[in-house]
N, C-alpha and C. Protein backbone atom coordinates (compact mmCIF):
# COMPACT_ATOMS: atom_id res chain seq x y z
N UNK A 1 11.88 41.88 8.87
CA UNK A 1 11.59 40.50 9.20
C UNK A 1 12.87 39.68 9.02
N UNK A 2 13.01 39.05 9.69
CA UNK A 2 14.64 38.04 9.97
C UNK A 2 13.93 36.80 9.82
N UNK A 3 14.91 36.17 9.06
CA UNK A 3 14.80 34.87 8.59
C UNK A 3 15.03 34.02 9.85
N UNK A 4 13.61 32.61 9.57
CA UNK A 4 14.04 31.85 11.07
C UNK A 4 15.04 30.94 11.13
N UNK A 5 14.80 30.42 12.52
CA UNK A 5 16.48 29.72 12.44
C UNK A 5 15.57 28.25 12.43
N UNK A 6 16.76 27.40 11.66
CA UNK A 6 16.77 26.31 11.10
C UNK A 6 17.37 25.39 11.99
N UNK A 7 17.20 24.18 12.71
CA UNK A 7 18.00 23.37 13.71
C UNK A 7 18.90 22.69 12.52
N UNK A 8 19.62 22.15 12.62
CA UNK A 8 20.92 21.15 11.74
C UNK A 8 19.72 19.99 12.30
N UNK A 9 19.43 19.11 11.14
CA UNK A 9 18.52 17.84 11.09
C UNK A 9 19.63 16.85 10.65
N UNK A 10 20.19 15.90 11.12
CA UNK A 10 20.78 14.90 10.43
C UNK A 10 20.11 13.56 10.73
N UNK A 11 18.85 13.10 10.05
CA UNK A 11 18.37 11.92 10.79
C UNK A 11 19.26 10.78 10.18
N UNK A 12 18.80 9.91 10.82
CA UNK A 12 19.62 8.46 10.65
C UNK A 12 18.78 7.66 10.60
N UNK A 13 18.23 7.19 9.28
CA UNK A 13 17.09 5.98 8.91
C UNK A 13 18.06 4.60 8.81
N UNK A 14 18.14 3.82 8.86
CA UNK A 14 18.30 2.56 8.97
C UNK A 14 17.24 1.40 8.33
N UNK A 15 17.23 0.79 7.34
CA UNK A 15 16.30 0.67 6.55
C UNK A 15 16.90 -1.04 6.09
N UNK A 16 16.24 -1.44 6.30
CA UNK A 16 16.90 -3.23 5.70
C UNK A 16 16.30 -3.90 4.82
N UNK A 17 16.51 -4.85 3.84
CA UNK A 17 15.95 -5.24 3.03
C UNK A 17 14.49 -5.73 3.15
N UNK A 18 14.18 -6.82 4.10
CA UNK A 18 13.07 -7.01 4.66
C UNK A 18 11.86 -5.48 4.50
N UNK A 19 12.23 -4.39 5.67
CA UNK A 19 11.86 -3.11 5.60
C UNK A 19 11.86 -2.74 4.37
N UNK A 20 12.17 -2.59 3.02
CA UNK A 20 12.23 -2.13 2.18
C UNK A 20 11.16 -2.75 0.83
N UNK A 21 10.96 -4.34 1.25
CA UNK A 21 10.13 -5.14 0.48
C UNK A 21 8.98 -4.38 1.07
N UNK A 22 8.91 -4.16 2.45
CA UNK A 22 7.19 -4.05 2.74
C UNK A 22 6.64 -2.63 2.05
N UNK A 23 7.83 -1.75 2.40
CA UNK A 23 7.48 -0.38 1.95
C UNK A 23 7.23 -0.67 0.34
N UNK A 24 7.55 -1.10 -0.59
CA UNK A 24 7.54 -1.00 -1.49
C UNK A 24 5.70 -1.97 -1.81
N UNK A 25 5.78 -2.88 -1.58
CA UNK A 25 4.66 -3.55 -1.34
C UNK A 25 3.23 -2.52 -0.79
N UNK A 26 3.47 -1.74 0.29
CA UNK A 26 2.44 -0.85 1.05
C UNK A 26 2.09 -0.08 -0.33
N UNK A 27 3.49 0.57 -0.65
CA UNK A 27 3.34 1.35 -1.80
C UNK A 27 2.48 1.28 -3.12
N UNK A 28 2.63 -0.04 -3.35
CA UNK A 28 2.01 -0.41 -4.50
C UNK A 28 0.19 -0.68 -4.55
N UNK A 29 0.23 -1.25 -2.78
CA UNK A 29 -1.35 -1.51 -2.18
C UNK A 29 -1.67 0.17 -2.76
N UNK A 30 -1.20 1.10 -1.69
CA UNK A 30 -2.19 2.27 -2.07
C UNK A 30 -2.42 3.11 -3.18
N UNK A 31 -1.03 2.40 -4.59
CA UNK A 31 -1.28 3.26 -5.87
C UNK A 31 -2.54 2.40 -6.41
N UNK A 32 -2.68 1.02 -6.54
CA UNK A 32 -3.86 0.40 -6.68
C UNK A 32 -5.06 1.08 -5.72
N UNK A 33 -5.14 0.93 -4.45
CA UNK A 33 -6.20 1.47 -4.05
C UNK A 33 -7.09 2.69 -4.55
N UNK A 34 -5.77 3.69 -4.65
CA UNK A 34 -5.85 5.31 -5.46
C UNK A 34 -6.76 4.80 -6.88
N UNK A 35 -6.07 3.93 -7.37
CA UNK A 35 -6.62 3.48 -9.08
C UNK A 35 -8.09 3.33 -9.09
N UNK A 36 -8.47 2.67 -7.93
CA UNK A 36 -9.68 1.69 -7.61
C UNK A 36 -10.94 2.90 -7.57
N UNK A 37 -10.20 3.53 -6.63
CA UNK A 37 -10.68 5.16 -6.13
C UNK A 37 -11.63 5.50 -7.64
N UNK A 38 -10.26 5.84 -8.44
CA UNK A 38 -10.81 6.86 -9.62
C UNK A 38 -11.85 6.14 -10.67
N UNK A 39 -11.46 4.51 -10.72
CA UNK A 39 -12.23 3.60 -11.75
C UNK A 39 -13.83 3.67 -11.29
N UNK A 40 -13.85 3.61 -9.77
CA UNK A 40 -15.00 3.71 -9.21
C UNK A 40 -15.95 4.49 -9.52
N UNK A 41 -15.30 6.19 -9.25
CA UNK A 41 -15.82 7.02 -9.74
C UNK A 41 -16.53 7.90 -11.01
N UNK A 42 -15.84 7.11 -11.95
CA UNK A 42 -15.96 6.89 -13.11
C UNK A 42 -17.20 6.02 -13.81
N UNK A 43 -17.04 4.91 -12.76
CA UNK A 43 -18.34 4.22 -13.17
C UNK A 43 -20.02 4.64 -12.33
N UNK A 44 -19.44 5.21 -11.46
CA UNK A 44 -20.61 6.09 -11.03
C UNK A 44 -20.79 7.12 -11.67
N UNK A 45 -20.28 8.28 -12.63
CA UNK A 45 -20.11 8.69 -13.06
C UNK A 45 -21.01 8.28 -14.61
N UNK A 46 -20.97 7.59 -15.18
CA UNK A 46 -21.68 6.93 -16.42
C UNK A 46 -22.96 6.03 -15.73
N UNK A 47 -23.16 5.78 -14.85
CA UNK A 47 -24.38 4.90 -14.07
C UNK A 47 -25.20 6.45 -14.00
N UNK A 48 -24.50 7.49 -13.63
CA UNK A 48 -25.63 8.62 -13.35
C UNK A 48 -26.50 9.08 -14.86
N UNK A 49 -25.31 9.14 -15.76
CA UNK A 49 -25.97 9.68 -17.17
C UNK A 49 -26.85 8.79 -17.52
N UNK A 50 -26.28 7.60 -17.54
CA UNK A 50 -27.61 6.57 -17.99
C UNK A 50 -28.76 6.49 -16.97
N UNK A 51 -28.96 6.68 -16.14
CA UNK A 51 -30.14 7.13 -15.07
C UNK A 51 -29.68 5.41 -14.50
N UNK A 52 -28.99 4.65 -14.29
CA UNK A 52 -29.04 3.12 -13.24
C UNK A 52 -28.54 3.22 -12.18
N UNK A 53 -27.92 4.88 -11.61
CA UNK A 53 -27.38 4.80 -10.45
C UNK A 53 -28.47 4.95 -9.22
N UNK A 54 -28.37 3.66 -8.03
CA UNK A 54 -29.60 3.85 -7.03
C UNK A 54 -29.92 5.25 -6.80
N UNK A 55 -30.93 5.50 -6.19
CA UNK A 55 -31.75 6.48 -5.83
C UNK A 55 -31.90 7.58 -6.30
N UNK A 56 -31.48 7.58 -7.90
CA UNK A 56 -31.61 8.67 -8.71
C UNK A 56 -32.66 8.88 -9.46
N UNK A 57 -33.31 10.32 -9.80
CA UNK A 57 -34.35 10.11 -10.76
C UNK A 57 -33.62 11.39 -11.19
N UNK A 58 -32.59 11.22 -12.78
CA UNK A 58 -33.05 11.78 -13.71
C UNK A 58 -33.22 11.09 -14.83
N UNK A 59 -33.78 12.01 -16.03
CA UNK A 59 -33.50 11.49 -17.47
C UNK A 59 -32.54 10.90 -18.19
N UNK A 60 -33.35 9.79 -19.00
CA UNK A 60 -31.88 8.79 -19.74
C UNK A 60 -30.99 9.64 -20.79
N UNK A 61 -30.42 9.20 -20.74
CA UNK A 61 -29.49 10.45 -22.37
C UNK A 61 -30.70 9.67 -23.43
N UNK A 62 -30.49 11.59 -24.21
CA UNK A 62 -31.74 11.26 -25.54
C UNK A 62 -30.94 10.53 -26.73
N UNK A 63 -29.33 10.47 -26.79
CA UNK A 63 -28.40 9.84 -27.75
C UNK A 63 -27.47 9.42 -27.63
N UNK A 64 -26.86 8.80 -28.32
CA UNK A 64 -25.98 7.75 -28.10
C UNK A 64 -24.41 8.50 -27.74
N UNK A 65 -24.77 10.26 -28.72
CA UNK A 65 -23.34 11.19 -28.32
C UNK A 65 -23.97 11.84 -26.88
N UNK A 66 -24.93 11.88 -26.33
CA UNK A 66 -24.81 12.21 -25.13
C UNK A 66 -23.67 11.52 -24.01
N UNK A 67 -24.26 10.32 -24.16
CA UNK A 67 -22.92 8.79 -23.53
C UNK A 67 -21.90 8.74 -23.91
N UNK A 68 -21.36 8.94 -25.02
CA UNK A 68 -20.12 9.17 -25.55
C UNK A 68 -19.54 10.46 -25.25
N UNK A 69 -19.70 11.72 -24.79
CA UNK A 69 -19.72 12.79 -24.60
C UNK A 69 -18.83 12.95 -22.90
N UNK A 70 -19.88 11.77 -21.89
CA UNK A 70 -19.07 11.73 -20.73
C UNK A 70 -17.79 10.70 -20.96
């Protein structure tokens, strides 16, 4: 097996300050979004153990280290 061939890549980004505020800005939207993501889940996550999440029927935790546990 022979190793494949590789083209020579030299791109040329061009990037200006303006361009660089937004990227950084976009950036920050979707590490928050990501955050939002996991906090969310989390609280669905403890809504299920305590039985308050809609359309669920199970049992409440029998103790207080059950809740503490998730």
């Amino acid at each position: 097996m022979s190793f494949p061939n590789i083209p020579d890549v030299t791109p040329n980004i061009n990037i200006n300050v303006e361009d660089a505020i937004n990227l950084l800005l976009a950036s920050i939207a979707f590490e928050e979004l990501g955050l939002a993501h996991v906090i969310n889940a989390e609280a669905e996550k403890i809504q299920f153990v305590l039985g308050t999440l809609k359309g669920q029927t199970t049992t409440a935790p029998s103790s207080i280290d059950d809740v503490t546990s998730v």
